[in-house]
N, C-alpha and C. Protein backbone atom coordinates (compact mmCIF):
# COMPACT_ATOMS: atom_id res chain seq x y z
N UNK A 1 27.47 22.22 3.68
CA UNK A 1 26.54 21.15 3.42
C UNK A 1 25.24 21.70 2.82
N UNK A 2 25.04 22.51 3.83
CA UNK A 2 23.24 23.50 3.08
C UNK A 2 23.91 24.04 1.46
N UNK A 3 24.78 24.43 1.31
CA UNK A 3 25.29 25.18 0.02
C UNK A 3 24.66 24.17 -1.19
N UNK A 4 26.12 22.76 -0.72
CA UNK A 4 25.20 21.78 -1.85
C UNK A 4 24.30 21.61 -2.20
N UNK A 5 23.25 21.03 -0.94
CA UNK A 5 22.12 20.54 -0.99
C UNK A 5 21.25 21.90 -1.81
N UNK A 6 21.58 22.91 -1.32
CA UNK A 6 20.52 23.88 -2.06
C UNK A 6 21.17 24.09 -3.79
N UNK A 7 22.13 24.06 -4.08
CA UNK A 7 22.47 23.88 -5.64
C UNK A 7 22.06 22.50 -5.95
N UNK A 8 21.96 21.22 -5.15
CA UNK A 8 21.47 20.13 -5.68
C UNK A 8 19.56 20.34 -6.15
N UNK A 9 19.41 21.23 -5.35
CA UNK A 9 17.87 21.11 -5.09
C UNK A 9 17.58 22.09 -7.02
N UNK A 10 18.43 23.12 -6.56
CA UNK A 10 18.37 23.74 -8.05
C UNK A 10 18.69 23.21 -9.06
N UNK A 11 19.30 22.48 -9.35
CA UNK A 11 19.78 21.33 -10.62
C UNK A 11 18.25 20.55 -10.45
N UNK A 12 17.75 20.20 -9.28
CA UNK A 12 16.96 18.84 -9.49
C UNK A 12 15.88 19.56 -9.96
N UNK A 13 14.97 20.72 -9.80
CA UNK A 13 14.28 21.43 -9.89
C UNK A 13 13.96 21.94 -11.57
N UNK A 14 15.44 22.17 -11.90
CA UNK A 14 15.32 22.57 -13.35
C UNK A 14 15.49 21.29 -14.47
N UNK A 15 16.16 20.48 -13.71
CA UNK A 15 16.32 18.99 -14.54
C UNK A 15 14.58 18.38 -14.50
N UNK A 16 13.71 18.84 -13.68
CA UNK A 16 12.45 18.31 -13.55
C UNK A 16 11.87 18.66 -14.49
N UNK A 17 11.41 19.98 -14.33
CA UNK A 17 10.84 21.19 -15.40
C UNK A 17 11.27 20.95 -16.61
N UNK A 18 12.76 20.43 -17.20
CA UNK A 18 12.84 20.53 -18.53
C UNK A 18 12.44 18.51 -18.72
N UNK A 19 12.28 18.02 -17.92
CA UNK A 19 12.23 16.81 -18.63
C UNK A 19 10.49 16.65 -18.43
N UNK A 20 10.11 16.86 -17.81
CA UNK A 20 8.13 17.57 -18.33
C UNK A 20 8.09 17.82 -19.58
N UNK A 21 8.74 19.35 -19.92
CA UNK A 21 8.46 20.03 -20.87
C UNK A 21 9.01 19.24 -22.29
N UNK A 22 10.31 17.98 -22.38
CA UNK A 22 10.65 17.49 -23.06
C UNK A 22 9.92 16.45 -23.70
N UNK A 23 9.55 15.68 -22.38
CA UNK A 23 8.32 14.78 -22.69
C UNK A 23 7.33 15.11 -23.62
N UNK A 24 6.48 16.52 -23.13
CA UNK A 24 5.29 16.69 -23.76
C UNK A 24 5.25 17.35 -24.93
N UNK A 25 6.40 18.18 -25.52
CA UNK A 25 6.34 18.57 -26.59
C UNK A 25 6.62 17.77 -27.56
N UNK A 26 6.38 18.68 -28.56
CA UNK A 26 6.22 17.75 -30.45
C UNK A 26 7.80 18.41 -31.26
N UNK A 27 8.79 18.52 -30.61
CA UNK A 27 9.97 18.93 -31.53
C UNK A 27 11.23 17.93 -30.88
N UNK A 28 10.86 16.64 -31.25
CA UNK A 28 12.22 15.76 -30.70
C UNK A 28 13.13 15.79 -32.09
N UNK A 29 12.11 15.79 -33.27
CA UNK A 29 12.81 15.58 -34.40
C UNK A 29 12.08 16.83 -35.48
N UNK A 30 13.00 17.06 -36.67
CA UNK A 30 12.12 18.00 -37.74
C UNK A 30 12.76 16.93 -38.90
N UNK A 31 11.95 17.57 -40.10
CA UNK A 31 12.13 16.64 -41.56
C UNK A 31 11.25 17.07 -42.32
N UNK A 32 11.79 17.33 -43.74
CA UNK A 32 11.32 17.67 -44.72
C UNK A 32 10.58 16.59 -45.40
N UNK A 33 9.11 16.50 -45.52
CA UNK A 33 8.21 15.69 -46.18
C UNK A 33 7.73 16.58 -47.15
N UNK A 34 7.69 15.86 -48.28
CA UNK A 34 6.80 16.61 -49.57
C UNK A 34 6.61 17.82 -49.49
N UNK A 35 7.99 18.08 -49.52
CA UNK A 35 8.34 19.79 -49.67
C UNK A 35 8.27 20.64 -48.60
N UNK A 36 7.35 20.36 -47.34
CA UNK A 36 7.03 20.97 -46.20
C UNK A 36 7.91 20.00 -45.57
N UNK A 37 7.93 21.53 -43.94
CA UNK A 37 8.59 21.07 -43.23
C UNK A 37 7.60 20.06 -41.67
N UNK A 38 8.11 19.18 -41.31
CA UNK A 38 7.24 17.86 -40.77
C UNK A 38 7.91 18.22 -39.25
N UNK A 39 7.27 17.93 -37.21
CA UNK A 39 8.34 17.66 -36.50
C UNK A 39 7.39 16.69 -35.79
N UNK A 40 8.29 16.05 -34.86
CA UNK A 40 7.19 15.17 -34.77
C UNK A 40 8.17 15.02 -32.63
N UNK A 41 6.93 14.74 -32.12
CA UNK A 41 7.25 14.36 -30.15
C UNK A 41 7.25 12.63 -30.47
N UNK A 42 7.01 12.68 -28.94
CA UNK A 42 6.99 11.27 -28.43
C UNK A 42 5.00 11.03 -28.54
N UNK A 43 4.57 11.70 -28.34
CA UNK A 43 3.39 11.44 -28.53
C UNK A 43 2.46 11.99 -29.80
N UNK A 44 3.21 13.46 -30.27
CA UNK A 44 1.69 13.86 -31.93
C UNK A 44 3.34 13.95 -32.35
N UNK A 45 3.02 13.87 -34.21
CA UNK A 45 3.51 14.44 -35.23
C UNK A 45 2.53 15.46 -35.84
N UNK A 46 3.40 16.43 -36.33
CA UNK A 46 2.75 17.39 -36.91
C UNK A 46 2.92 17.79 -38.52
N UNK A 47 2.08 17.80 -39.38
CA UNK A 47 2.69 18.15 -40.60
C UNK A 47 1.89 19.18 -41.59
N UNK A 48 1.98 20.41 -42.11
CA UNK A 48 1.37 20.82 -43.16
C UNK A 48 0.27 21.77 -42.03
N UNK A 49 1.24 22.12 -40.68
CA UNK A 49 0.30 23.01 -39.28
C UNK A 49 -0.74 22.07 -39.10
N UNK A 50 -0.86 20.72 -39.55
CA UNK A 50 -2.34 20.22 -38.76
C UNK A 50 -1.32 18.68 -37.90
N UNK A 51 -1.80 18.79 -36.65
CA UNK A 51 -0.90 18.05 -35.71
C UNK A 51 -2.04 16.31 -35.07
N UNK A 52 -1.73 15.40 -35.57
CA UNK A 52 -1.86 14.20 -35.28
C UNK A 52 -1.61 13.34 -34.29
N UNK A 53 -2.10 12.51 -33.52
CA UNK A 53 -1.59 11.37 -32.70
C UNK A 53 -1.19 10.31 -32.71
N UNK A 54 -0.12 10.39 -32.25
CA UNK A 54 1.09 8.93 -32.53
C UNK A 54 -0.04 7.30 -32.11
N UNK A 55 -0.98 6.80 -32.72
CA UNK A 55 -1.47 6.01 -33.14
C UNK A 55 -0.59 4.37 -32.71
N UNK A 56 0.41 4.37 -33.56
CA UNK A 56 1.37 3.05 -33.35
C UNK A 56 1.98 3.09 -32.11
N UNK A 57 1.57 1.70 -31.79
CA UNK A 57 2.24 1.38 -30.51
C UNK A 57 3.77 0.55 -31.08
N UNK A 58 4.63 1.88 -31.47
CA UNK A 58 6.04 1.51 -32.04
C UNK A 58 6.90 1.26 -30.41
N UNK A 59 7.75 -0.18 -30.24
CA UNK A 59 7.93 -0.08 -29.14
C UNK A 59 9.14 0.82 -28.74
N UNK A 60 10.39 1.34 -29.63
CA UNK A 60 11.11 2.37 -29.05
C UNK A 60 10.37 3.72 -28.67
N UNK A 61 9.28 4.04 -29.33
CA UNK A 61 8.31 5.02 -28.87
C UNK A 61 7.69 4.88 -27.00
N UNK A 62 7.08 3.38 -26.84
CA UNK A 62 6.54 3.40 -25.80
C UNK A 62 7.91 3.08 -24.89
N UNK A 63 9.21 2.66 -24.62
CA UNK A 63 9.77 2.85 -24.28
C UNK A 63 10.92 4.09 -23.70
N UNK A 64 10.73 4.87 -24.95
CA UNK A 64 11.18 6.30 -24.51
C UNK A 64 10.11 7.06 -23.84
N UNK A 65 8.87 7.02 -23.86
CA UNK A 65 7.57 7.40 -23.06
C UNK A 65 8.20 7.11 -22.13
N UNK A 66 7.81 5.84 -21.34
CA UNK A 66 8.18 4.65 -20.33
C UNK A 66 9.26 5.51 -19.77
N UNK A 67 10.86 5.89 -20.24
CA UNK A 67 11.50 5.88 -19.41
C UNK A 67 11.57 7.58 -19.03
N UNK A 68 11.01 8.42 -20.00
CA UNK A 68 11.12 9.68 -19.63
C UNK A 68 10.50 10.34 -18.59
N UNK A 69 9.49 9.19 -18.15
CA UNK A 69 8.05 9.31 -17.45
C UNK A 69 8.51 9.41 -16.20
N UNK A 70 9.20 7.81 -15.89
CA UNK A 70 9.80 7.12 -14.80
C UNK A 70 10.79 8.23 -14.58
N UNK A 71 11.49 8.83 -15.16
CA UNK A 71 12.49 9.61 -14.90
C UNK A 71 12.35 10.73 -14.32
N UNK A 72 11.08 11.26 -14.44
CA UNK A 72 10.23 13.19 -14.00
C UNK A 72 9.55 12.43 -12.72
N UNK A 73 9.07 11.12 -12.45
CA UNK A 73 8.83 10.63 -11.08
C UNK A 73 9.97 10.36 -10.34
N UNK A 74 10.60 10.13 -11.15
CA UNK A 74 12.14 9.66 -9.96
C UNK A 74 12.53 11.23 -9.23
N UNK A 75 12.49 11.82 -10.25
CA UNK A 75 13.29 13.65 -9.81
C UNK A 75 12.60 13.92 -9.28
N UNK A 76 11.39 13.83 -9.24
CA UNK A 76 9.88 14.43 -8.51
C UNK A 76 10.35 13.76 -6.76
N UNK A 77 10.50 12.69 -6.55
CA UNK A 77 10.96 12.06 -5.32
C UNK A 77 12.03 12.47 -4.60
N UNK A 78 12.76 12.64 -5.56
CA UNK A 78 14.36 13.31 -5.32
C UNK A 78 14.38 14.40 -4.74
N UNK A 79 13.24 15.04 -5.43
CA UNK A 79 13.41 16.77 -4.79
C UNK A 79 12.05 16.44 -2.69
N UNK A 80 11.05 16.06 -2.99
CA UNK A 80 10.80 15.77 -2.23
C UNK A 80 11.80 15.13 -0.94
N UNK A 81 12.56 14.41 -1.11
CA UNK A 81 13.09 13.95 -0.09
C UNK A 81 15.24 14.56 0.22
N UNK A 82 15.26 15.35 -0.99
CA UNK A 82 15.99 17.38 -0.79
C UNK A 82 15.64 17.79 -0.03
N UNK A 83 14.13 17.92 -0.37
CA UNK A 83 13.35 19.02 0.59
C UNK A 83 13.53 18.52 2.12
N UNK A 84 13.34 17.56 1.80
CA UNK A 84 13.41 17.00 3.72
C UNK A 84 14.53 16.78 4.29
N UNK A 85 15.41 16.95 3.56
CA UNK A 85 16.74 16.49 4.15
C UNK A 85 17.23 17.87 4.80
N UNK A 86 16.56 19.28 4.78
CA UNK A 86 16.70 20.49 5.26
C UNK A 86 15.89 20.37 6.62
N UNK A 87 15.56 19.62 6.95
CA UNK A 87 14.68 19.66 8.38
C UNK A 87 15.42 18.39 9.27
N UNK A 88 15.67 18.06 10.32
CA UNK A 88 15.91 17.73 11.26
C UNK A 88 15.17 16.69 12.18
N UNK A 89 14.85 15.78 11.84
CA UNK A 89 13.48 15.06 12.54
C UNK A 89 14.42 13.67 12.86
N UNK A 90 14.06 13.61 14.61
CA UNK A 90 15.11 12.71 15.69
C UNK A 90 14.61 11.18 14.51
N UNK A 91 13.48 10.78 14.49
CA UNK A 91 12.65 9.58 13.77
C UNK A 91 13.68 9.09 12.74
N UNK A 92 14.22 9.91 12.05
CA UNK A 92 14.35 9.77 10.68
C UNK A 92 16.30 9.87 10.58
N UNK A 93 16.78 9.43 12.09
CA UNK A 93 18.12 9.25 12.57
C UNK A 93 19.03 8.75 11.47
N UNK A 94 18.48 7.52 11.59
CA UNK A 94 19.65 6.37 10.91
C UNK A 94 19.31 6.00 9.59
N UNK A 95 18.42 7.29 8.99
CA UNK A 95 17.84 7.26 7.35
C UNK A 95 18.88 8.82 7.08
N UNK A 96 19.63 8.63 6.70
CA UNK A 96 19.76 10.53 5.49
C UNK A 96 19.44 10.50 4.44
N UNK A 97 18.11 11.38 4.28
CA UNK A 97 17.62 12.07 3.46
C UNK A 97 18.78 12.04 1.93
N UNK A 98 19.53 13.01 2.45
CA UNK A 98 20.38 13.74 1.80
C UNK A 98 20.75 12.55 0.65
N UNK A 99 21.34 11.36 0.97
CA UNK A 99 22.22 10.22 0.29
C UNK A 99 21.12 9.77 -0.45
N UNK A 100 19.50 9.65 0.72
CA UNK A 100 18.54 8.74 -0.42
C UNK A 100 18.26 9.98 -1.82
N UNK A 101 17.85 11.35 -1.54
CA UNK A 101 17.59 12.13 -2.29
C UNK A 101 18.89 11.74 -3.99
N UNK A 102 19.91 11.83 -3.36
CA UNK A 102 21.37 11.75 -4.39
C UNK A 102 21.39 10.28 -5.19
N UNK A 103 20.30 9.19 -4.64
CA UNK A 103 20.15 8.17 -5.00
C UNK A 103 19.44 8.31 -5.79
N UNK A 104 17.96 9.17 -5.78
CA UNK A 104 16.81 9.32 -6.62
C UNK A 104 17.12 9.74 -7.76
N UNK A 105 18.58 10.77 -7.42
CA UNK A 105 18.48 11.74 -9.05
C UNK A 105 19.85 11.13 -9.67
N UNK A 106 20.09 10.01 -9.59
CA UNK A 106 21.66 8.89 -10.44
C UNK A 106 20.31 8.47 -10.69
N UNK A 107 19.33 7.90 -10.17
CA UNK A 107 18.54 6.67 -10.71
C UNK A 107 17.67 7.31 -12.13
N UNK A 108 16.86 8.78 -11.39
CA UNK A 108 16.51 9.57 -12.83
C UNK A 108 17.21 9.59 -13.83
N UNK A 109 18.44 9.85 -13.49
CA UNK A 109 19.58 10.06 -14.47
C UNK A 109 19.38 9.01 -15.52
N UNK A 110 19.78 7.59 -14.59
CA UNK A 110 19.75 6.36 -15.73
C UNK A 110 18.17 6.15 -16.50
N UNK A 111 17.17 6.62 -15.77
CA UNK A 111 16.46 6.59 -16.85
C UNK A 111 16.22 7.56 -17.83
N UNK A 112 16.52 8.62 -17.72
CA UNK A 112 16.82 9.89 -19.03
C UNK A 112 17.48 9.52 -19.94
N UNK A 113 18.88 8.50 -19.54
CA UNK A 113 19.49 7.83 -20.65
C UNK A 113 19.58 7.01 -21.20
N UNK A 114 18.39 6.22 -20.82
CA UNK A 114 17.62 5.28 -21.31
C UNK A 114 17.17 5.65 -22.57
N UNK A 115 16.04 6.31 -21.54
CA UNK A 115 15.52 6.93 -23.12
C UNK A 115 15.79 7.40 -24.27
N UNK A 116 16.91 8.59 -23.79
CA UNK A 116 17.71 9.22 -24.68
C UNK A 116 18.39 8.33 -25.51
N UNK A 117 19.00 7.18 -25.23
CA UNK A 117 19.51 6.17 -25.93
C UNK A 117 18.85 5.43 -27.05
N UNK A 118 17.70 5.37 -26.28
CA UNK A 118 17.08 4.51 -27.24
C UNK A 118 16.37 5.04 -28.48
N UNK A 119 15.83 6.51 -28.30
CA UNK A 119 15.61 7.32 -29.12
C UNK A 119 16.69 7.52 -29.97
N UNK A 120 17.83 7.76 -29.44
CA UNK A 120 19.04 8.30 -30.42
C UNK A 120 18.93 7.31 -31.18
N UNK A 121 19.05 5.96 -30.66
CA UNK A 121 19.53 4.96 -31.65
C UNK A 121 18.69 4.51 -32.80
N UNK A 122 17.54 4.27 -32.42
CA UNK A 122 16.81 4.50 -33.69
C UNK A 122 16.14 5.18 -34.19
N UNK A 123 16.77 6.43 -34.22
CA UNK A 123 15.98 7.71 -35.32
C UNK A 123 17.53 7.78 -36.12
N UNK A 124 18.65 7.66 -35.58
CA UNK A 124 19.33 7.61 -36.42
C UNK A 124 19.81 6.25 -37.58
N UNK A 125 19.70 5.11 -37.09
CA UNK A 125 20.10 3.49 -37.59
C UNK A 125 18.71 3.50 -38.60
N UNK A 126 17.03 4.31 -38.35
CA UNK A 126 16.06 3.49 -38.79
C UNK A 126 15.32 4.87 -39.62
N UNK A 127 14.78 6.26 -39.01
CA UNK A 127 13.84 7.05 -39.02
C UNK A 127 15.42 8.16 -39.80
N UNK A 128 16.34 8.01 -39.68
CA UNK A 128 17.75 9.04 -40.13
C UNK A 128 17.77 8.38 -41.63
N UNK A 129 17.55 7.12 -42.34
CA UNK A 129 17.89 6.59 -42.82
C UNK A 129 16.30 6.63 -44.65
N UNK A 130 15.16 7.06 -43.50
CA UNK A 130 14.10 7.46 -44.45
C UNK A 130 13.61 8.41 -44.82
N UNK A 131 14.35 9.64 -43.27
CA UNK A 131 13.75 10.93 -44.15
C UNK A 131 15.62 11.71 -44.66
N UNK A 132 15.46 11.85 -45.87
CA UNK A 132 16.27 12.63 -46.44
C UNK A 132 17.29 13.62 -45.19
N UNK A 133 16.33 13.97 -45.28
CA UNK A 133 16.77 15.93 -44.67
C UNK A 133 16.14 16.39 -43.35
N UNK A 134 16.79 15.65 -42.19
CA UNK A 134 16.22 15.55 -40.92
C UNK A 134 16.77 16.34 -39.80
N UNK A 135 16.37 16.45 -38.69
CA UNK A 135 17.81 16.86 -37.74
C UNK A 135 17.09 16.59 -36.39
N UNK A 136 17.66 16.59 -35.33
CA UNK A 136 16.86 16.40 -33.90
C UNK A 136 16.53 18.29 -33.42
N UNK A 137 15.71 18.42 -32.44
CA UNK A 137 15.36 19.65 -32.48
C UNK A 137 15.05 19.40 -31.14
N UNK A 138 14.87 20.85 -30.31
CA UNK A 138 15.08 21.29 -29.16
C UNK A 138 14.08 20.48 -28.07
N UNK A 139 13.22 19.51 -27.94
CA UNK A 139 12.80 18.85 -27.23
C UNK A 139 13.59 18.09 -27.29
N UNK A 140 14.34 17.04 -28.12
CA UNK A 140 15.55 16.32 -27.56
C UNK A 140 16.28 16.77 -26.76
N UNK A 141 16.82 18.21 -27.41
CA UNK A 141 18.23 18.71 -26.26
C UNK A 141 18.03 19.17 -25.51
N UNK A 142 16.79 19.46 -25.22
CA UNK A 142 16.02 19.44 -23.76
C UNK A 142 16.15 18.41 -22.91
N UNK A 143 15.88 16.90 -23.23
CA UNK A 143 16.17 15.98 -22.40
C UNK A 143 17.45 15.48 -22.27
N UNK A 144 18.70 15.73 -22.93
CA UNK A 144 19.96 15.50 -22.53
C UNK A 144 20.36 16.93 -21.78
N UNK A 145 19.72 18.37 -21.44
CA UNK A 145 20.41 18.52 -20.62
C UNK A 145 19.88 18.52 -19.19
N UNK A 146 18.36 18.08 -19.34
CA UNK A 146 17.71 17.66 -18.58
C UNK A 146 18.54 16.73 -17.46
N UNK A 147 19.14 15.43 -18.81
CA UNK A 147 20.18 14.68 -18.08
C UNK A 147 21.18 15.11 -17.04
N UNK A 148 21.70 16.19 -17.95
CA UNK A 148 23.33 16.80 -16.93
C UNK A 148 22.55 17.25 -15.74
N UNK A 149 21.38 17.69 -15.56
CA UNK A 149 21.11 18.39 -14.49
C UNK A 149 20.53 17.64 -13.57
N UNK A 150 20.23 16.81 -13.73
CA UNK A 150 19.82 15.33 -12.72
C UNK A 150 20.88 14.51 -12.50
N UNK A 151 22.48 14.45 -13.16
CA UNK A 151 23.67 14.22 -12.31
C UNK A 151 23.83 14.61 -11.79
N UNK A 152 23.89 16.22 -12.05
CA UNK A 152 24.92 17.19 -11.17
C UNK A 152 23.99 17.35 -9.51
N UNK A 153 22.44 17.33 -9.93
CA UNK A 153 21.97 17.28 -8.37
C UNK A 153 21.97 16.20 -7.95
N UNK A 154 22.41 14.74 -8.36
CA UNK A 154 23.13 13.88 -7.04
C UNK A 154 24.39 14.14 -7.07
N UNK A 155 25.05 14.26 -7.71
CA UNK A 155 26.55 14.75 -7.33
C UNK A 155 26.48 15.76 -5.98
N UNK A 156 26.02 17.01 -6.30
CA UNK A 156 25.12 17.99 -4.96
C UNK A 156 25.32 17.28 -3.91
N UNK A 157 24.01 16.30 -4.03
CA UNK A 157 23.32 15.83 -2.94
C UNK A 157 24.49 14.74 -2.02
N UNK A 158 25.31 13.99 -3.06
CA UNK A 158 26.13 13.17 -2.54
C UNK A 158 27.56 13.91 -1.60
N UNK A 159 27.73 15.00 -2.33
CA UNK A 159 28.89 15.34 -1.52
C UNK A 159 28.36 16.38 -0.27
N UNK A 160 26.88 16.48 -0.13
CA UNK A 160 26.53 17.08 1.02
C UNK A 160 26.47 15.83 2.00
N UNK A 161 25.92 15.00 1.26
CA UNK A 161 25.84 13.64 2.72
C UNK A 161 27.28 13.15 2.50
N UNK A 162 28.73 13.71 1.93
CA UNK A 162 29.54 13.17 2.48
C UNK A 162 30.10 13.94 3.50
N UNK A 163 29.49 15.35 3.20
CA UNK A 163 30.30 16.67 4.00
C UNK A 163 29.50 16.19 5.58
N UNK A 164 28.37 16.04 5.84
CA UNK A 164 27.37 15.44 6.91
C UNK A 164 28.19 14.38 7.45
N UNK A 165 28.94 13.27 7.11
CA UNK A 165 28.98 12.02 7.52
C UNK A 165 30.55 12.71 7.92
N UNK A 166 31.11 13.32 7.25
CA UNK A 166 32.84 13.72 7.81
C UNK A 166 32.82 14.48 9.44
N UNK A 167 31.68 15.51 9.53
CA UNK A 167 31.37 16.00 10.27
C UNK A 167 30.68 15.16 11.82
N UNK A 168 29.67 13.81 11.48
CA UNK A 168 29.07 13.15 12.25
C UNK A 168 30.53 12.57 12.80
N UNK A 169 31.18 11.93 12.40
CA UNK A 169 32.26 11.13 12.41
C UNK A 169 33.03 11.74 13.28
N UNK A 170 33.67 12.91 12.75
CA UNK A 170 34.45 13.86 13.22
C UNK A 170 34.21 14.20 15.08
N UNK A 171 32.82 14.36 15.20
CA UNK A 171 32.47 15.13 16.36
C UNK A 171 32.10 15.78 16.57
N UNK A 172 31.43 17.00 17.65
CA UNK A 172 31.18 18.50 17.96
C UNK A 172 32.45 18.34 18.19
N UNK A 173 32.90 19.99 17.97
CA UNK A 173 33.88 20.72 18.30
C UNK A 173 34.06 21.79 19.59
């Protein structure tokens, strides 16, 4: 049970860290503008080394904000209540940690792919369609594997509170 929970805690930990670092950087996308090369985040574009602020309140923009945000608070909770699910407290009986923690990081999950969705969909249907010679770049694939790693720590977390509940069930031995 500790095995999981501590590989859940490590998935949730690094799924945190990269969806921060995904958020705040400026390389979701690159593209060739007037001969130079252009990349642009969720919040500055950069072009010609002098870097700008995303100005338009474009709403797939404030929506992928919105859900990437919600998503590094959800994992942020997740790991917090990981963390507690390693301690033992009589109070906190007929609550497991463990199941709510595995709840926090499916729920991160769905909002990573929110976002991710909604970004995909229109840079490719709308923003794929105006710059020539584009490609997505490593702050995106930062947040999809951001994704895998905020399944796999409720997956973790879930089959430790199932290994817990076989065991409660079961009996002392």
């Amino acid at each position: 049970m500790y095995s999981f929970m501590g590989g859940g805690l490590f998935c949730a930990i690094v799924g945190n860290i990269l969806l921060v670092v995904s958020t705040a950087t400026d390389y979701w996308m690159q593209y060739r503008l007037s001969g130079s090369f252009a990349h642009q985040g969720l919040w500055r574009y950069c072009m010609s080394g002098k870097c700008y602020m995303q100005t338009d309140s474009i709403a797939y923009w404030n929506a992928t904000r919105a859900f990437m945000i919600l998503s590094a608070m959800t994992c942020f909770a997740g790991i917090i209540a990981g963390i507690l699910s390693f301690a033992h407290f009589s109070a906190f009986e007929r609550f497991n940690r463990s199941f709510a923690a595995g709840i926090m990081f499916f729920v991160s999950t769905l909002f990573v792919l929110l976002a991710m969705a909604i970004y995909t969909g229109v840079t490719v249907n709308f923003l794929g369609k105006r710059f020539g010679d584009w490609r997505f770049s490593w702050s995106y694939i930062l947040g999809w594997v951001a994704l895998l790693m905020t399944f796999f720590a409720g997956i973790f977390y879930m089959c430790a509170y199932r290994m817990h509940e076989c065991r409660r069930v079961a009996g002392p031995r």
